[in-house]
Protein backbone atom coordinates (compact mmCIF):
# COMPACT_ATOMS: atom_id res chain seq x y z
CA UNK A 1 201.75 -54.05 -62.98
CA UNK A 2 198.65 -53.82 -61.31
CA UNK A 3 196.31 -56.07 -59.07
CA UNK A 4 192.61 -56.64 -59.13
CA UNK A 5 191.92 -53.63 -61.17
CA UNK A 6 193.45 -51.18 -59.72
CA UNK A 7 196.68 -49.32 -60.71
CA UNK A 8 200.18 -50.13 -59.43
CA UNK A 9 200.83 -48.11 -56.47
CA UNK A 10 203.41 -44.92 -56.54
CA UNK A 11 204.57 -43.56 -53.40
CA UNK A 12 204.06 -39.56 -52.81
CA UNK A 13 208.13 -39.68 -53.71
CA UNK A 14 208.07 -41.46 -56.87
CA UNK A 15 204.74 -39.19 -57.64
CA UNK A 16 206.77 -36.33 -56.88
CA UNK A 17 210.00 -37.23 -58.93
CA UNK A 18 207.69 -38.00 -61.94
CA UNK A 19 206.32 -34.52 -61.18
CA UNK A 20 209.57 -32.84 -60.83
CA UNK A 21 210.88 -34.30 -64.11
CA UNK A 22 208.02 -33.28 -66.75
CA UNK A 23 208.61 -29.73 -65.44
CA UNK A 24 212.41 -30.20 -66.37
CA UNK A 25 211.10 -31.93 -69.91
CA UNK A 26 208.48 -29.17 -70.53
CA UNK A 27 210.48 -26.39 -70.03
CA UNK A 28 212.84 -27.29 -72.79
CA UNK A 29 209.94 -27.05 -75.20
CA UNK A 30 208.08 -24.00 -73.15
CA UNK A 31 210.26 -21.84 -70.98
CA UNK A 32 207.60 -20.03 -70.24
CA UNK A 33 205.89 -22.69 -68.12
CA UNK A 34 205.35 -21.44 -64.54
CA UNK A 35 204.71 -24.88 -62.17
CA UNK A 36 203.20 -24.31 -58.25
CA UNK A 37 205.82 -25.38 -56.07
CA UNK A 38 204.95 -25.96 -52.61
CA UNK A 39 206.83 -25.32 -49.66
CA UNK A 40 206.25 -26.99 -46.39
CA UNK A 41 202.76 -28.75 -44.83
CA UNK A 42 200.41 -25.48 -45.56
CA UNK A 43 199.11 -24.97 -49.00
CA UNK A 44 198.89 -21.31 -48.76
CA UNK A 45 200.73 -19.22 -46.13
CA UNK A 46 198.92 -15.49 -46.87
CA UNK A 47 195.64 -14.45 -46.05
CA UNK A 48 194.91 -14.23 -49.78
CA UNK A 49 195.78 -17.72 -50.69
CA UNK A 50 194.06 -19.33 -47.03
CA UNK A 51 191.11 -17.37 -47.65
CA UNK A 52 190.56 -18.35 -51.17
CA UNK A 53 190.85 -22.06 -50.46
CA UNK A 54 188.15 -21.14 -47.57
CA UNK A 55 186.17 -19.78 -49.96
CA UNK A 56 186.13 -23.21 -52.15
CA UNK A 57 185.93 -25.50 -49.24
CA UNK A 58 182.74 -23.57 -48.20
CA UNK A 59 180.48 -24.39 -50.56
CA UNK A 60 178.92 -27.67 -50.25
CA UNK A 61 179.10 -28.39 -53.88
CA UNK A 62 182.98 -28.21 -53.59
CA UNK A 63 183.40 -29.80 -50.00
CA UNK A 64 183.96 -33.64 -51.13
CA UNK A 65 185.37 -32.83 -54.41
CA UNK A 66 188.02 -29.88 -53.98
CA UNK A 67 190.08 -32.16 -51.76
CA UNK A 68 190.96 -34.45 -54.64
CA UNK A 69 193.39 -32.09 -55.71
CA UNK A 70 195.54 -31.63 -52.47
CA UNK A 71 197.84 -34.30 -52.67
CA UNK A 72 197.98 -33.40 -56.79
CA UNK A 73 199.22 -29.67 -55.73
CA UNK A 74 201.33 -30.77 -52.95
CA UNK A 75 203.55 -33.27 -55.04
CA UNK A 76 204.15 -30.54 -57.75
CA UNK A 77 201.35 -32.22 -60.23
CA UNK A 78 200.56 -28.44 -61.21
CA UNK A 79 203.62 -28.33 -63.66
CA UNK A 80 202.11 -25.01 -65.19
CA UNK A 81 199.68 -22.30 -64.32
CA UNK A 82 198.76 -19.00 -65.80
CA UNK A 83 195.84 -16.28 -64.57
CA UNK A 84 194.68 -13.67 -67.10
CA UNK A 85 191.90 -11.61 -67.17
CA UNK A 86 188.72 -14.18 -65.70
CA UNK A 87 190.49 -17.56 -67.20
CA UNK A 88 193.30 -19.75 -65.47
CA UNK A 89 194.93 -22.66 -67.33
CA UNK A 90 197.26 -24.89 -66.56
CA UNK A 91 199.04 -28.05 -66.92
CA UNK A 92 198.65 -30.93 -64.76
CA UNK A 93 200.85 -34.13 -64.40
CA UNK A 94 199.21 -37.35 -64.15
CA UNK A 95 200.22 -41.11 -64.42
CA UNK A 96 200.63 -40.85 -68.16
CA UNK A 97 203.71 -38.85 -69.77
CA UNK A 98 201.73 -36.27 -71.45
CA UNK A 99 199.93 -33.65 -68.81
CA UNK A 100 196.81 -32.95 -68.91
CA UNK A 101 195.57 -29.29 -70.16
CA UNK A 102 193.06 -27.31 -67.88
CA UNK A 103 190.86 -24.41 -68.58
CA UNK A 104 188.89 -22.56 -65.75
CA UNK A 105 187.13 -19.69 -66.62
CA UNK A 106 184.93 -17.24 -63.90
CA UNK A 107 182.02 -15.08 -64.70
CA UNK A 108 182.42 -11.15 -64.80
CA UNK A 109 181.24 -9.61 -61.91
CA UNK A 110 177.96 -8.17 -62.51
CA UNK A 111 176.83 -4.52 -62.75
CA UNK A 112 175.22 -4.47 -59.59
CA UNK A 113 178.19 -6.38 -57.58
CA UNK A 114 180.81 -4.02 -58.47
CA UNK A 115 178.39 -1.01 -57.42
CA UNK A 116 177.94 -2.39 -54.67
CA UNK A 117 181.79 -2.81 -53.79
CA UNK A 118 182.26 0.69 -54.13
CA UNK A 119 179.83 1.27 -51.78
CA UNK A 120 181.72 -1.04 -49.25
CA UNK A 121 185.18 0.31 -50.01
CA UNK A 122 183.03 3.72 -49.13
CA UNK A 123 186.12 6.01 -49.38
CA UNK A 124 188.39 3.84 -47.67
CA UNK A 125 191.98 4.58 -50.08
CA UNK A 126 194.11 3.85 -47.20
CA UNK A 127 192.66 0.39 -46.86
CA UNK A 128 192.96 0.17 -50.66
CA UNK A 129 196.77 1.29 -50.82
CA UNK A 130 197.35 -1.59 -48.36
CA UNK A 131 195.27 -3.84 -50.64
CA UNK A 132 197.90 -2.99 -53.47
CA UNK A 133 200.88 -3.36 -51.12
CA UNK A 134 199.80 -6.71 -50.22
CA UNK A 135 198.78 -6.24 -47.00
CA UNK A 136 195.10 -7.17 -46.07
CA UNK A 137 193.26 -4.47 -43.85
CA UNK A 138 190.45 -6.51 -41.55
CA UNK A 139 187.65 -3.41 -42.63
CA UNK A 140 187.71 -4.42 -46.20
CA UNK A 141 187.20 -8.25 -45.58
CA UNK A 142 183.22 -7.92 -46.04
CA UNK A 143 184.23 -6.75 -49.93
CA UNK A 144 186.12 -9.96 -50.26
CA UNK A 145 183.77 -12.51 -48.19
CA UNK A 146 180.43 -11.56 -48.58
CA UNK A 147 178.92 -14.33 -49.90
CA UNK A 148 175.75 -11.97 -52.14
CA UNK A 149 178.26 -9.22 -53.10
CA UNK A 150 181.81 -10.44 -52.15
CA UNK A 151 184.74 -10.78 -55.00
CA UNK A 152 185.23 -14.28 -54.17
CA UNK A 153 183.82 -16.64 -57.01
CA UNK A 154 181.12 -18.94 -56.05
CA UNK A 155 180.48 -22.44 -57.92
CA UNK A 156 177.48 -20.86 -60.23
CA UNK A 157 180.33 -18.49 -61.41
CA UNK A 158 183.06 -21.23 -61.97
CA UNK A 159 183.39 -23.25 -65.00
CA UNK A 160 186.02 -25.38 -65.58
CA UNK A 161 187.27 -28.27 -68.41
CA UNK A 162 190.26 -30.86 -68.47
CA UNK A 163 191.70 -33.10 -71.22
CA UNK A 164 191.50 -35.95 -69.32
CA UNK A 165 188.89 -38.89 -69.50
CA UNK A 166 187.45 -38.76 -65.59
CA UNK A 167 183.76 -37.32 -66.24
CA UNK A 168 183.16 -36.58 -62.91
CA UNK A 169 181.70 -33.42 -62.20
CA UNK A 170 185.07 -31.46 -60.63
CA UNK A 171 187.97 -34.00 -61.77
CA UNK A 172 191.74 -33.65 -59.38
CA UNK A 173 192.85 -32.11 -61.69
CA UNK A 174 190.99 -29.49 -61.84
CA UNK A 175 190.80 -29.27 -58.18
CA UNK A 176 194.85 -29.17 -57.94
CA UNK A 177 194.49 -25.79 -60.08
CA UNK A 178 191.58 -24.28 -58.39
CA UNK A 179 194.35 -24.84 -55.49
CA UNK A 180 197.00 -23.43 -57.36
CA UNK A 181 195.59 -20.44 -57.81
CA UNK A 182 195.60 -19.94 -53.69
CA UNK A 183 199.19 -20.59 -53.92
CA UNK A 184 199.82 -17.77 -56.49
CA UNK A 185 197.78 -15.15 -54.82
CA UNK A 186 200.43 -15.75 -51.64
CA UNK A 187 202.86 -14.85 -54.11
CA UNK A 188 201.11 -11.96 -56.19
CA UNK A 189 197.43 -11.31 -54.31
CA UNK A 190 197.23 -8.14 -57.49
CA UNK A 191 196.43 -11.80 -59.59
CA UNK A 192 193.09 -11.89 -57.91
CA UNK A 193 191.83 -8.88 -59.28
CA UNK A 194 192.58 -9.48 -62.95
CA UNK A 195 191.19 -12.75 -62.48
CA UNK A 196 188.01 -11.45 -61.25
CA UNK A 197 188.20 -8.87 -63.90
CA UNK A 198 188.73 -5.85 -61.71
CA UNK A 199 190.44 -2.88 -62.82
CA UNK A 200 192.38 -1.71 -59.78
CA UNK A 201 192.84 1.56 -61.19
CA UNK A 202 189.32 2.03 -61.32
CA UNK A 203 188.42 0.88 -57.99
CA UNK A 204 191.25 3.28 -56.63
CA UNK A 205 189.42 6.21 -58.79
CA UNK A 206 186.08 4.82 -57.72
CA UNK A 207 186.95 4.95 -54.21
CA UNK A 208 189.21 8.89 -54.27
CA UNK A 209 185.94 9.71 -55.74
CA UNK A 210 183.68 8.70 -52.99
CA UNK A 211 186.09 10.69 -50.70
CA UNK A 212 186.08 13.78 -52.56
CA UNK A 213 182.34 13.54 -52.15
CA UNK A 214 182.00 12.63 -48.40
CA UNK A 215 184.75 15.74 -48.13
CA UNK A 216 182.46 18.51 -50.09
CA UNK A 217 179.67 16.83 -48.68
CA UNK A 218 181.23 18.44 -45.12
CA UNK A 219 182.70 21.12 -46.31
CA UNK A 220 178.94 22.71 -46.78
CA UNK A 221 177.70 21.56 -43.03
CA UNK A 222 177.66 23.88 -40.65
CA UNK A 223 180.20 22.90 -37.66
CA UNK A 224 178.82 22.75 -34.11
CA UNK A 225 182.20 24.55 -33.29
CA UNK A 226 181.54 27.15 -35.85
CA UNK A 227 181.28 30.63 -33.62
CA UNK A 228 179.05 33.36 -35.19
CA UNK A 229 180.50 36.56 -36.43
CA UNK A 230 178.82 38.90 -33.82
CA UNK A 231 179.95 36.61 -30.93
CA UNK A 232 183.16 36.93 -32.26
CA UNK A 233 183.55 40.94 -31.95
CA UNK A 234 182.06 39.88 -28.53
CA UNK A 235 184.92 37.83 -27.30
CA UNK A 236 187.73 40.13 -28.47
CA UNK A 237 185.96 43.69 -27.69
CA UNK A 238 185.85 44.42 -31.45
């Protein structure tokens, strides 16, 4: 029933249950279905997944509309979510029975980023292998936040469609997913890179490069410390 146009009010409980239960109905017919489950009052716990929903919050063309899709994400309205290679989609559960389907897809990096990235990893392949491990070293943050030549996505490189009849510009839907995805880099941060279409193993190469250059680069410098040959017979009467 509802009043004076608006819908009948669910509380965040009943909006969870009805959440919780069209993941139990879809995974009969797809078992494959991955829902964001949220644990506790933070939506992301890692630095990944908190600075990723920084990133979104940042831009002014996101600030008023991202929000939308916190209280979808934090009742379990994400009911699936996949990342590939530059495209997310997903499943979200609304008021009706059927969810609605979600497509987000984000730009290649360009030519001149991902030269550029190299050039701020600059040999760094410890900071890398700590990248891989999941751990986040503070030197490499400028790759990740710089808002010219970072990794993180800015709205120009976003693009985004949902089956559902809101025609606003960023729908909650969408803005549940484009949280989502901050929850499954606290799980799996290695998800950011394919979704930013990154080849890790080229990055890694990319970077062993650079320091196999800086290293010959030395090797052919002249030390300070270096001690002449002559001086040599010098010191030990030769």
């Amino acid at each position: 029933m509802s009043y004076y146009g608006y819908g009948e009010y669910i509380s965040i409980g009943e909006k969870k249950d009805m959440a919780d239960a069209a993941i139990q109905r879809l995974k009969k017919k797809h078992p494959d279905i991955q829902p964001v489950i949220i644990e506790g009052r933070s939506l992301a716990k890692s630095w990944w997944g908190k600075a990723w929903n920084q990133n979104l919050e940042s831009y002014a063309d996101y600030t008023n509309r991202i929000q939308r899709g916190r209280s979808y994400v934090r009742n379990h309205a994400v009911v699936d979510l996949k990342i590939t290679q530059g495209t997310v989609t997903g499943m979200v559960q609304g008021t009706r029975k059927k969810p609605y389907k979600i497509q987000i897809d984000m730009d290649p990096l360009s030519d001149e980023r991902w030269e550029r990235i190299g050039k701020l990893c600059n040999s760094r392949i410890e900071s890398i292998e700590k990248l891989i491990g999941g751990k986040f070293p503070e030197e490499l943050k400028e790759t990740f936040t710089d808002r010219k030549y970072g990794l993180f996505p800015s709205p120009k490189e976003i693009h985004f469609q949902c089956s559902c009849p809101d025609w606003a510009y960023m729908c909650k839907h969408v803005a549940a997913v484009l949280y989502g995805i901050g929850s499954r880099l606290d799980d799996d941060p290695l998800l950011f890179f394919r979704l930013r279409g990154v080849d890790v193993k080229q990055l890694i190469k990319k970077t062993m490069d650079e320091k196999v250059n800086t290293m010959l680069k030395n090797t052919s410098r002249k030390s300070k410390r270096e001690i002449n040959s002559d001086k040599i017979q010098d010191i030990f009467g030769l």
